[in-house]
N, C-alpha and C. Protein backbone atom coordinates (compact mmCIF):
# COMPACT_ATOMS: atom_id res chain seq x y z
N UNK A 1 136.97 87.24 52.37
CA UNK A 1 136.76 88.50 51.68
C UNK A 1 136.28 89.55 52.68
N UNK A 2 136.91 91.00 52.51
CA UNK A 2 136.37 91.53 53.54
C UNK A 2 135.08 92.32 52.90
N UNK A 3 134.37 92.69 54.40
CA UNK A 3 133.02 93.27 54.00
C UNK A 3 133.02 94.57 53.46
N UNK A 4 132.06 94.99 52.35
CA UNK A 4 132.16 96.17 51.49
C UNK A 4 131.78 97.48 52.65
N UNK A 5 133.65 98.36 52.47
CA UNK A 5 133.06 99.70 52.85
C UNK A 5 131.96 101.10 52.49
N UNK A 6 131.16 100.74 53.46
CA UNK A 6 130.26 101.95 53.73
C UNK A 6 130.55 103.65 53.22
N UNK A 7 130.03 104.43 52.36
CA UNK A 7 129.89 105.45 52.80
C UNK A 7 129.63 106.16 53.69
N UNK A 8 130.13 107.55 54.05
CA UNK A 8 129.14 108.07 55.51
C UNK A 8 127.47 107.79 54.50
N UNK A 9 127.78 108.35 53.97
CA UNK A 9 125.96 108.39 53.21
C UNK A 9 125.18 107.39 53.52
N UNK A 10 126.15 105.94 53.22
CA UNK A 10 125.40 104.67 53.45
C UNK A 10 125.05 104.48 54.83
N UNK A 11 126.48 104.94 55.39
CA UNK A 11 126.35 104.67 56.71
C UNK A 11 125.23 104.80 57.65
N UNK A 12 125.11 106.46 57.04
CA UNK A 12 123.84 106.95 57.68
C UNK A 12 122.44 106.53 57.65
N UNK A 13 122.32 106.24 56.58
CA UNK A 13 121.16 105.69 55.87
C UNK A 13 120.92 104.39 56.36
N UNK A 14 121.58 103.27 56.16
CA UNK A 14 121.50 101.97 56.94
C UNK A 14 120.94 102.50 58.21
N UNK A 15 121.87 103.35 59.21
CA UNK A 15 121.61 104.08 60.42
C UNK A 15 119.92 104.04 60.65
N UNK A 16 119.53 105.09 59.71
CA UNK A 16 118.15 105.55 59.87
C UNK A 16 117.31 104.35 59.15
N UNK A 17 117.71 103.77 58.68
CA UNK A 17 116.64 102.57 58.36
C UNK A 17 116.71 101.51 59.74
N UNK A 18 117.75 100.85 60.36
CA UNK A 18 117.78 100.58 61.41
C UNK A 18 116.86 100.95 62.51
N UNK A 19 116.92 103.06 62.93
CA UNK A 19 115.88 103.10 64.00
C UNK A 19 114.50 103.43 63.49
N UNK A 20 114.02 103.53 62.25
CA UNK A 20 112.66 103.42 61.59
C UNK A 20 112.32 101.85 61.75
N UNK A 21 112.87 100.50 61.89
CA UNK A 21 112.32 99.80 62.19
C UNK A 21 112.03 99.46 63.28
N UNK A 22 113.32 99.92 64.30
CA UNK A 22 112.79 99.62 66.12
C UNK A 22 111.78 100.40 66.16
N UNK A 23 111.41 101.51 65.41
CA UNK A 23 110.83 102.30 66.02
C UNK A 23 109.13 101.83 65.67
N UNK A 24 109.21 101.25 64.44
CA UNK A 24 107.87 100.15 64.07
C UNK A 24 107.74 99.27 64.83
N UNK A 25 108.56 98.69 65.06
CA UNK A 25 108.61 97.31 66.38
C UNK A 25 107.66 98.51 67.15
N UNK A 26 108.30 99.02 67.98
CA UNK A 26 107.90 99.24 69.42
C UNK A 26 106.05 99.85 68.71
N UNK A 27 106.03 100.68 67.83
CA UNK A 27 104.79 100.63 67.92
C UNK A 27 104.11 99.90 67.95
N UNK A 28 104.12 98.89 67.44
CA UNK A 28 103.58 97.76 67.49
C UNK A 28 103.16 97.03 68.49
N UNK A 29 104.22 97.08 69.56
CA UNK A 29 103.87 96.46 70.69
C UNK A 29 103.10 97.47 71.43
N UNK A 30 103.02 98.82 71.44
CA UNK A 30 102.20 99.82 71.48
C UNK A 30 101.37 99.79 71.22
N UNK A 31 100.80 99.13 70.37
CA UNK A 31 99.21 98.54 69.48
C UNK A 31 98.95 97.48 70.56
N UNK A 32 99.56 96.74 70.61
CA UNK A 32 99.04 95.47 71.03
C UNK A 32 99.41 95.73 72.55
N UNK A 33 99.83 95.81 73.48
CA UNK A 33 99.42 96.27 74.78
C UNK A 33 97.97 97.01 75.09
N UNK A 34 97.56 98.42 73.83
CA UNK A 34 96.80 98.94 74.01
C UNK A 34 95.63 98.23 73.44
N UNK A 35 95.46 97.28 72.65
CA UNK A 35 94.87 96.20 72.20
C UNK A 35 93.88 95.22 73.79
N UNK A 36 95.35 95.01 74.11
CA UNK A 36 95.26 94.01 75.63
C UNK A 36 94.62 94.69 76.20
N UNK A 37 94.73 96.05 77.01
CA UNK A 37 94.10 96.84 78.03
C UNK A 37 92.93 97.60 77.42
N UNK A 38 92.32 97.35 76.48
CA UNK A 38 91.30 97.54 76.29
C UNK A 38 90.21 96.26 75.85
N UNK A 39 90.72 94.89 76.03
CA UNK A 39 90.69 93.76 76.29
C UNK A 39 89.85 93.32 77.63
N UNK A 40 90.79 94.12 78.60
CA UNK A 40 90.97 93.77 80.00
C UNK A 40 90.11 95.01 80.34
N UNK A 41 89.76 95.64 80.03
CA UNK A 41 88.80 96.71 80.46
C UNK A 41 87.18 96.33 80.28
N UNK A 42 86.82 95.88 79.22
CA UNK A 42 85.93 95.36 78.66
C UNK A 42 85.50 94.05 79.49
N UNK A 43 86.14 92.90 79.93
CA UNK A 43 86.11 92.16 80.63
C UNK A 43 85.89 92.62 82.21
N UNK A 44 86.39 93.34 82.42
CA UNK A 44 86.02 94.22 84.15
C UNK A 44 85.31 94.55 84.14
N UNK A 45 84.51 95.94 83.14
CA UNK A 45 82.83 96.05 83.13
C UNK A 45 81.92 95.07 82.75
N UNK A 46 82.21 94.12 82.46
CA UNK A 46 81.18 93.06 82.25
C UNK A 46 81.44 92.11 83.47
N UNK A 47 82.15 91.88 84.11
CA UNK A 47 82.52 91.50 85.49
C UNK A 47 81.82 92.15 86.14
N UNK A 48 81.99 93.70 86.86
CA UNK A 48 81.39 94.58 87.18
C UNK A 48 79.91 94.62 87.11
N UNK A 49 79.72 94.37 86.05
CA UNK A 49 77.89 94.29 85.96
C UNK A 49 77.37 92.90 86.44
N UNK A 50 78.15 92.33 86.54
CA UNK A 50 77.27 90.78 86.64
C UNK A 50 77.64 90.74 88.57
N UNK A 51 78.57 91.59 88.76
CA UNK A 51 78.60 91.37 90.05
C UNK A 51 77.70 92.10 90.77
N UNK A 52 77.13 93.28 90.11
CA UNK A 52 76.06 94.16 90.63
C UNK A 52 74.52 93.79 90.45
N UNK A 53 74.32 93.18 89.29
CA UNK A 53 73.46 91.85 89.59
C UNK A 53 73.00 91.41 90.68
N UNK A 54 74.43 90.26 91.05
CA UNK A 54 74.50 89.66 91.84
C UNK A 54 74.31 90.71 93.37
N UNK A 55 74.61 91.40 93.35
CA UNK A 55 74.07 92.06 94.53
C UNK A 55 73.01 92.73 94.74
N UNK A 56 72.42 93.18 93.83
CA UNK A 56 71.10 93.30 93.69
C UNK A 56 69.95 92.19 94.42
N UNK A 57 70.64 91.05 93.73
CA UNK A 57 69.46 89.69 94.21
C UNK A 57 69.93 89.48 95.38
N UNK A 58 71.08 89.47 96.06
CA UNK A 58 71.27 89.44 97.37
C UNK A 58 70.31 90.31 98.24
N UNK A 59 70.50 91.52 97.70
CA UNK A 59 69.62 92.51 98.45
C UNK A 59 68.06 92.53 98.59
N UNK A 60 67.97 92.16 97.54
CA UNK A 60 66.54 91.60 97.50
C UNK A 60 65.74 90.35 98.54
N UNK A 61 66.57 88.94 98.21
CA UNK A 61 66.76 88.04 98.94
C UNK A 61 66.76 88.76 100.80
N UNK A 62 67.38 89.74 101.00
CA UNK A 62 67.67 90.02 102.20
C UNK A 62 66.04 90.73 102.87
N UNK A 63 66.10 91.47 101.86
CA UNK A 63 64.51 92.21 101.97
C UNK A 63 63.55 91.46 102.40
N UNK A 64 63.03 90.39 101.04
CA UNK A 64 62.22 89.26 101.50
C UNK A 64 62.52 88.27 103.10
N UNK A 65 63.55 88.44 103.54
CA UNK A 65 63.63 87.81 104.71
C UNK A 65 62.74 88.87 105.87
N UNK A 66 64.08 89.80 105.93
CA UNK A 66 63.29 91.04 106.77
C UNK A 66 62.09 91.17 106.46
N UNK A 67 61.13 91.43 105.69
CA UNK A 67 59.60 91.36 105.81
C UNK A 67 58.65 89.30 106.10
N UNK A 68 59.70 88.73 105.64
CA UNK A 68 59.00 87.39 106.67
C UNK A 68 59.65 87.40 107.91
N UNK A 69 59.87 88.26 108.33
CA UNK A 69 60.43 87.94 109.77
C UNK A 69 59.29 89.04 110.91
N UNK A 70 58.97 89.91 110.17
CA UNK A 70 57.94 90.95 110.68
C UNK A 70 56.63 90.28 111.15
């Protein structure tokens, strides 16, 4: 059986329902990338801080040497 012809009307319409959904897709992945990188941002300043910490007590550590060495 062949497949039922389209109006232009339909045509169109199918058309625009077609790129209203890529166009949901992609937001979506638009969400969720921007989801991720604000993920990954959050994780770097808390990286960031624990590494400044960590250098802090280094520096410190270094201090206390230099004054037992005086």
């Amino acid at each position: 059986e062949d497949p039922p012809i389209l109006t232009e009307q339909e045509e169109l319409q199918s058309r625009a329902n077609q790129v209203t959904d890529e166009s949901l897709e992609s937001t979506r992945r638009m969400v969720q990338l921007v989801e991720e990188s604000k993920d990954l941002g959050i994780r770097t300043v808390v990286m960031l801080d624990e590494q400044g910490e960590q250098l802090e007590r280094i520096e410190e550590g270094m201090e206390s040497i230099n004054r037992d060495m005086r």
